[in-house]
Protein backbone atom coordinates (compact mmCIF):
# COMPACT_ATOMS: atom_id res chain seq x y z
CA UNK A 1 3.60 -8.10 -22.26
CA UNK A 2 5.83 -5.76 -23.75
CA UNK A 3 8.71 -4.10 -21.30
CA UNK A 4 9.15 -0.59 -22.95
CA UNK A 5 10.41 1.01 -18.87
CA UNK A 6 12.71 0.33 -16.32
CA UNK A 7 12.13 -0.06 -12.58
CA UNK A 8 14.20 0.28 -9.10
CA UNK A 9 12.90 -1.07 -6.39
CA UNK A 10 12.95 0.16 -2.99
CA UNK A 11 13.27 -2.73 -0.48
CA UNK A 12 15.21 -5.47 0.10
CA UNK A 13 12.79 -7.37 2.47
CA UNK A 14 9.72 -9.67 1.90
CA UNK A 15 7.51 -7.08 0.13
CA UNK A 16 10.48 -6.23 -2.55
CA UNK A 17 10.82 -9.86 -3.41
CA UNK A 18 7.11 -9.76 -4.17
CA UNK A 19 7.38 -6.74 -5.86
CA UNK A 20 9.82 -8.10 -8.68
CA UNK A 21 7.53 -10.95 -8.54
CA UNK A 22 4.78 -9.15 -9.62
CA UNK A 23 6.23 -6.57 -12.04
CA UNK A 24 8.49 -8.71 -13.42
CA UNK A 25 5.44 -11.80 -14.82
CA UNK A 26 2.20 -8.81 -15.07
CA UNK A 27 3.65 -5.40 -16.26
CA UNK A 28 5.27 -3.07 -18.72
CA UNK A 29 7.67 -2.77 -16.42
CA UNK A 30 11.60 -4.41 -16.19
CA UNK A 31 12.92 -4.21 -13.22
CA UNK A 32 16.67 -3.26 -13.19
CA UNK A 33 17.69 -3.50 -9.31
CA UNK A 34 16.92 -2.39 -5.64
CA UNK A 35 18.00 0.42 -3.40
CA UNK A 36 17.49 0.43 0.84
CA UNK A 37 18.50 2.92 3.34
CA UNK A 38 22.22 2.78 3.63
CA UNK A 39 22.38 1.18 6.58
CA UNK A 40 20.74 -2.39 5.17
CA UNK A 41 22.85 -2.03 2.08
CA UNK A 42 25.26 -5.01 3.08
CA UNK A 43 25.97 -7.18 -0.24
CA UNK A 44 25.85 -5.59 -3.82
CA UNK A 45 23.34 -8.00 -5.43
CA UNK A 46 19.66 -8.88 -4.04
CA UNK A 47 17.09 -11.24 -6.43
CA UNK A 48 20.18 -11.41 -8.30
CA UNK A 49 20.05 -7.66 -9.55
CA UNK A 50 22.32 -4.85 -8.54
CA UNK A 51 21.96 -3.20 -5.43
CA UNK A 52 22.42 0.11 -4.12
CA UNK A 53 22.31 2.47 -1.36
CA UNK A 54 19.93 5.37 -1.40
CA UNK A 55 22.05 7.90 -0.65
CA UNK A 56 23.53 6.67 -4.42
CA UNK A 57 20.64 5.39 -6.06
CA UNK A 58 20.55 8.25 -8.61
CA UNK A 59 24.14 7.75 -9.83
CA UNK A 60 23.44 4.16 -11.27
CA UNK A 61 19.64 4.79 -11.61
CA UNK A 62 18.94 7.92 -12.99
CA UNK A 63 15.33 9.68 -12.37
CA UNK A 64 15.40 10.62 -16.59
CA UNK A 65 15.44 6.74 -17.29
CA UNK A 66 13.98 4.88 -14.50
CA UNK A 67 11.20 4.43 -12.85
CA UNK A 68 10.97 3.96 -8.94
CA UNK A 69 8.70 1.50 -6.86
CA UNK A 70 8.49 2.03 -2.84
CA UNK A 71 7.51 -1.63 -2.01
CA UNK A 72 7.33 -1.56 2.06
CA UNK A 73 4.58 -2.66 4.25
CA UNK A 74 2.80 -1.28 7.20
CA UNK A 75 5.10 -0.60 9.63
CA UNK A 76 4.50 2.19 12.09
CA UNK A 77 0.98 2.04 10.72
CA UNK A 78 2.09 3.30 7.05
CA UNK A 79 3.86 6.07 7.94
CA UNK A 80 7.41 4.81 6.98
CA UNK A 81 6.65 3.59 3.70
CA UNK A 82 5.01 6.91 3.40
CA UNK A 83 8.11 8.99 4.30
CA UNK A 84 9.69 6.95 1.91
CA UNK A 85 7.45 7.51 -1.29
CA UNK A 86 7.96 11.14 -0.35
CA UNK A 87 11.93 10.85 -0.53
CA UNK A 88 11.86 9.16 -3.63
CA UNK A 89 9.83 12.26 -5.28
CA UNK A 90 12.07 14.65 -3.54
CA UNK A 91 14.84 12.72 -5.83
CA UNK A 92 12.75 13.01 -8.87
CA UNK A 93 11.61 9.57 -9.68
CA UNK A 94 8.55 8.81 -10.75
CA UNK A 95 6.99 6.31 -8.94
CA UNK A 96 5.35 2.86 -10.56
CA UNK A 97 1.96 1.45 -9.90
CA UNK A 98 1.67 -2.08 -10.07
CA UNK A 99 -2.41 -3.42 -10.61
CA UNK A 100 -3.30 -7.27 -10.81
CA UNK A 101 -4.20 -7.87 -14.35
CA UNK A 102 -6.15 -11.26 -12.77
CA UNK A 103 -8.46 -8.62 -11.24
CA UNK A 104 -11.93 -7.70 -11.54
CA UNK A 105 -12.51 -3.88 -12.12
CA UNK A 106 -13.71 -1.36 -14.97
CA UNK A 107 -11.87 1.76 -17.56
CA UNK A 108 -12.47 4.11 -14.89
CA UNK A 109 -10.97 3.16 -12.07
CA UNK A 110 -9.12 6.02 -11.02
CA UNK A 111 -5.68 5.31 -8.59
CA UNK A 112 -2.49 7.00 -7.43
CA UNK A 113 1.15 5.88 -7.76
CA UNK A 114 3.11 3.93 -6.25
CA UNK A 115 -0.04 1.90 -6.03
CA UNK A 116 0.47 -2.39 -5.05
CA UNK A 117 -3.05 -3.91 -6.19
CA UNK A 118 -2.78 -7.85 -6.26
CA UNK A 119 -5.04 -10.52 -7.72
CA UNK A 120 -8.98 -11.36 -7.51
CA UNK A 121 -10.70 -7.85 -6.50
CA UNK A 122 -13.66 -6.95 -7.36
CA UNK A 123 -13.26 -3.01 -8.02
CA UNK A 124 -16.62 -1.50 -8.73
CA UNK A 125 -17.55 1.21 -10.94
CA UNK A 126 -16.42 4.94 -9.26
CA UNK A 127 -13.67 3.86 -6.87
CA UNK A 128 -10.93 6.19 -6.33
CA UNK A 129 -7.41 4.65 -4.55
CA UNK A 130 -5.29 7.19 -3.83
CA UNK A 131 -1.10 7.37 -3.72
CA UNK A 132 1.08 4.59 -1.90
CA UNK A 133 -2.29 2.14 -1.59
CA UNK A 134 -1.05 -1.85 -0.91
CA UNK A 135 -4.00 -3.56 -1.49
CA UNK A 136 -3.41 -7.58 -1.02
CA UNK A 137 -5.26 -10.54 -2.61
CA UNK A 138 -9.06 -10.94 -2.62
CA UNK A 139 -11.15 -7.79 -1.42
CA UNK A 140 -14.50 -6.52 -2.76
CA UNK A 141 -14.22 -2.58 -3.17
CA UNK A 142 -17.62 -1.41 -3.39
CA UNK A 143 -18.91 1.56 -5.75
CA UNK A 144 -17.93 4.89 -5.28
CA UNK A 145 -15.78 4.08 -2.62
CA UNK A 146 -12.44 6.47 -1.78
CA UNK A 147 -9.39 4.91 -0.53
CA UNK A 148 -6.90 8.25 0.53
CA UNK A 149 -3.03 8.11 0.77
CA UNK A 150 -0.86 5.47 2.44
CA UNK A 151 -3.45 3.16 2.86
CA UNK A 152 -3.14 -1.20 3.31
CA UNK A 153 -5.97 -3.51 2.84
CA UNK A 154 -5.50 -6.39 3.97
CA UNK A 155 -6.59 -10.02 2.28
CA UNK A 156 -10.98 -10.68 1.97
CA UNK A 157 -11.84 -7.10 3.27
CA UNK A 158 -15.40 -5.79 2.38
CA UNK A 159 -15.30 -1.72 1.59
CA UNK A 160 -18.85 -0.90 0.75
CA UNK A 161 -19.99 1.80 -1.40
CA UNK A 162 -19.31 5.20 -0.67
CA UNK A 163 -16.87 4.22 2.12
CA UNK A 164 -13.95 6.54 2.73
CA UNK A 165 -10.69 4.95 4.35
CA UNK A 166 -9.09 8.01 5.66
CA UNK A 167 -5.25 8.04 4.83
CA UNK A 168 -2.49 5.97 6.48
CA UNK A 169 -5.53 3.52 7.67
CA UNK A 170 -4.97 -0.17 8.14
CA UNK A 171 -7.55 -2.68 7.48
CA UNK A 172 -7.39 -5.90 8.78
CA UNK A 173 -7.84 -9.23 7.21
CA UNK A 174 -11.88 -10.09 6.67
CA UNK A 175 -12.73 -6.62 7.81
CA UNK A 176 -15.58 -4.90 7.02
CA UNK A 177 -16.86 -1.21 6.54
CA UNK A 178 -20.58 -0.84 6.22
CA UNK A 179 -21.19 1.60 3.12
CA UNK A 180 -21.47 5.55 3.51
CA UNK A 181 -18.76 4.71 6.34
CA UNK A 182 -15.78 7.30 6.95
CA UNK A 183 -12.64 5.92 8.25
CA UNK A 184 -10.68 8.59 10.13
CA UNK A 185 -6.93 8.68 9.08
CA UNK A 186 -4.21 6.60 10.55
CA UNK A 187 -7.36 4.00 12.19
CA UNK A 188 -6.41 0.39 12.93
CA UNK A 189 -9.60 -1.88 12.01
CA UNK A 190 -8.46 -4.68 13.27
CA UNK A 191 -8.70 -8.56 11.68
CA UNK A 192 -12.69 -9.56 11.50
CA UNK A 193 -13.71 -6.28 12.85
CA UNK A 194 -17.00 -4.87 11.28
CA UNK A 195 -16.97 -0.82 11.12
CA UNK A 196 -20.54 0.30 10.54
CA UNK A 197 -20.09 3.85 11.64
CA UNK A 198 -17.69 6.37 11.36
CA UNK A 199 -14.28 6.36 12.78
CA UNK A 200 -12.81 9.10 14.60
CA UNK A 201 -8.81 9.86 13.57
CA UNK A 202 -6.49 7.57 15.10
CA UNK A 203 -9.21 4.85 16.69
CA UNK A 204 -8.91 1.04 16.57
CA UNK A 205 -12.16 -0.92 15.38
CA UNK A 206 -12.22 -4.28 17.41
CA UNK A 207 -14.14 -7.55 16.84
CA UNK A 208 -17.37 -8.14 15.00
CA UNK A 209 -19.81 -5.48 17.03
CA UNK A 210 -17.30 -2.98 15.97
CA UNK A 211 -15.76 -1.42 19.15
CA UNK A 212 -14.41 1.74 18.69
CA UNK A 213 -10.80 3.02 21.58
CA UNK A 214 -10.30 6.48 20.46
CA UNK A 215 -7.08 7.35 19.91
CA UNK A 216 -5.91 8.20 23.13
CA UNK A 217 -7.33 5.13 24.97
CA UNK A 218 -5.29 2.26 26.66
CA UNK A 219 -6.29 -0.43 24.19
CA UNK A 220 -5.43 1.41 21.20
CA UNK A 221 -2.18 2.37 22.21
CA UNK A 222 -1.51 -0.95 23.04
CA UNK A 223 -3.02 -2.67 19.81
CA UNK A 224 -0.99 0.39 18.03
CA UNK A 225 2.39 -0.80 19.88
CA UNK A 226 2.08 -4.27 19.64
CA UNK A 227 1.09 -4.29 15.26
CA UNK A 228 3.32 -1.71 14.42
CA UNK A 229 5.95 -0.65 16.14
């Protein structure tokens, strides 16, 4: 595959490794170095590229000439890798999407940037992923379905058609949303939880008959605290 851009990643932890990963063997990208908050900016190399603090990143890796990728996970239920995708435009950069060629899914699937969409989906025809989506290995995404903002799907999840994960939602690994489903932003549907009816904002789905704590019960907050804090 041809590398005709240039790419700075943001992150120096687990996620940024597999982001270089990733770009570096399935895109046209060519990833040049990293940039983290100032504060984790301790050596000048990571992966053996050149790293630099944010608060410099646009004096060795200009916005005209490079590309940026955001690759963070889920803490504080998406919200930080969200404030970060928004810093990065406030810069100027445009931010990379990176999509699994070893995927299954057809010409019109239609998804943001700063998108992370890894190996064996099955997309179906009509999906729409919106920006700063991680998406991890192995999930059926059923027709029509919407995926908004600052989303993470987890590994094996089940979104049937015409679901609608509301943004900053996490979804957790074998999960399942029953189609015509609406998941309220920033829910927590937790690992083998089956949502089969909508979600109010905030809530955490638990276990296979689909529990739903509202937002401002005990067990959410305390699910909420203990995944991503």
């Amino acid at each position: 595959m041809q590398k005709d851009k240039k790419l700075v990643i943001f992150g120096t932890g687990e996620i940024g490794s597999l982001a270089k990963f990733y770009f570096d063997r399935d895109s046209i990208y060519e990833v040049a170095g990293f940039t983290a908050d100032d504060e984790f900016v301790t050596t000048k190399s990571f992966e053996g590229l050149p790293l630099v603090a944010f608060s410099r990143v646009k004096e060795m890796f200009p916005p005209d000439d490079f590309f940026m990728h955001v690759a963070l996970s889920y803490r504080k239920l998406n919200q930080t890798r969200a404030d970060k995708y928004a810093a990065a435009k406030t810069l100027g950069y445009r931010l990379a999407s990176y999509v699994c060629t070893r995927s299954v899914y057809w010409d019109d699937l239609n998804h943001g940037d700063n998108c992370f969409i890894l190996e064996n989906q099955t997309i179906q025809p009509g999906v729409r992923i919106g920006n700063n989506v991680m998406i991890w290995s192995g999930n059926h995404i059923g027709h029509s379905a919407v995926i908004e903002d600052h989303c993470y799907v987890s590994s094996h999840v089940v979104i049937s058609g015409h679901a609608v994960i509301g943004e900053r939602s996490f979804l957790g690994v074998n999960s399942t949303i029953k189609d015509f489903v609406r998941i309220g932003k920033g829910s927590f549907v937790t690992m083998n939880a089956c949502a089969a009816k909508d979600v109010p904002e905030g809530a955490v789905v638990l276990g296979a008959s689909g529990k739903i704590y509202g937002p401002d019960t005990k067990h959410a907050q305390i699910f909420k605290k203990k995944y991503f804090t």
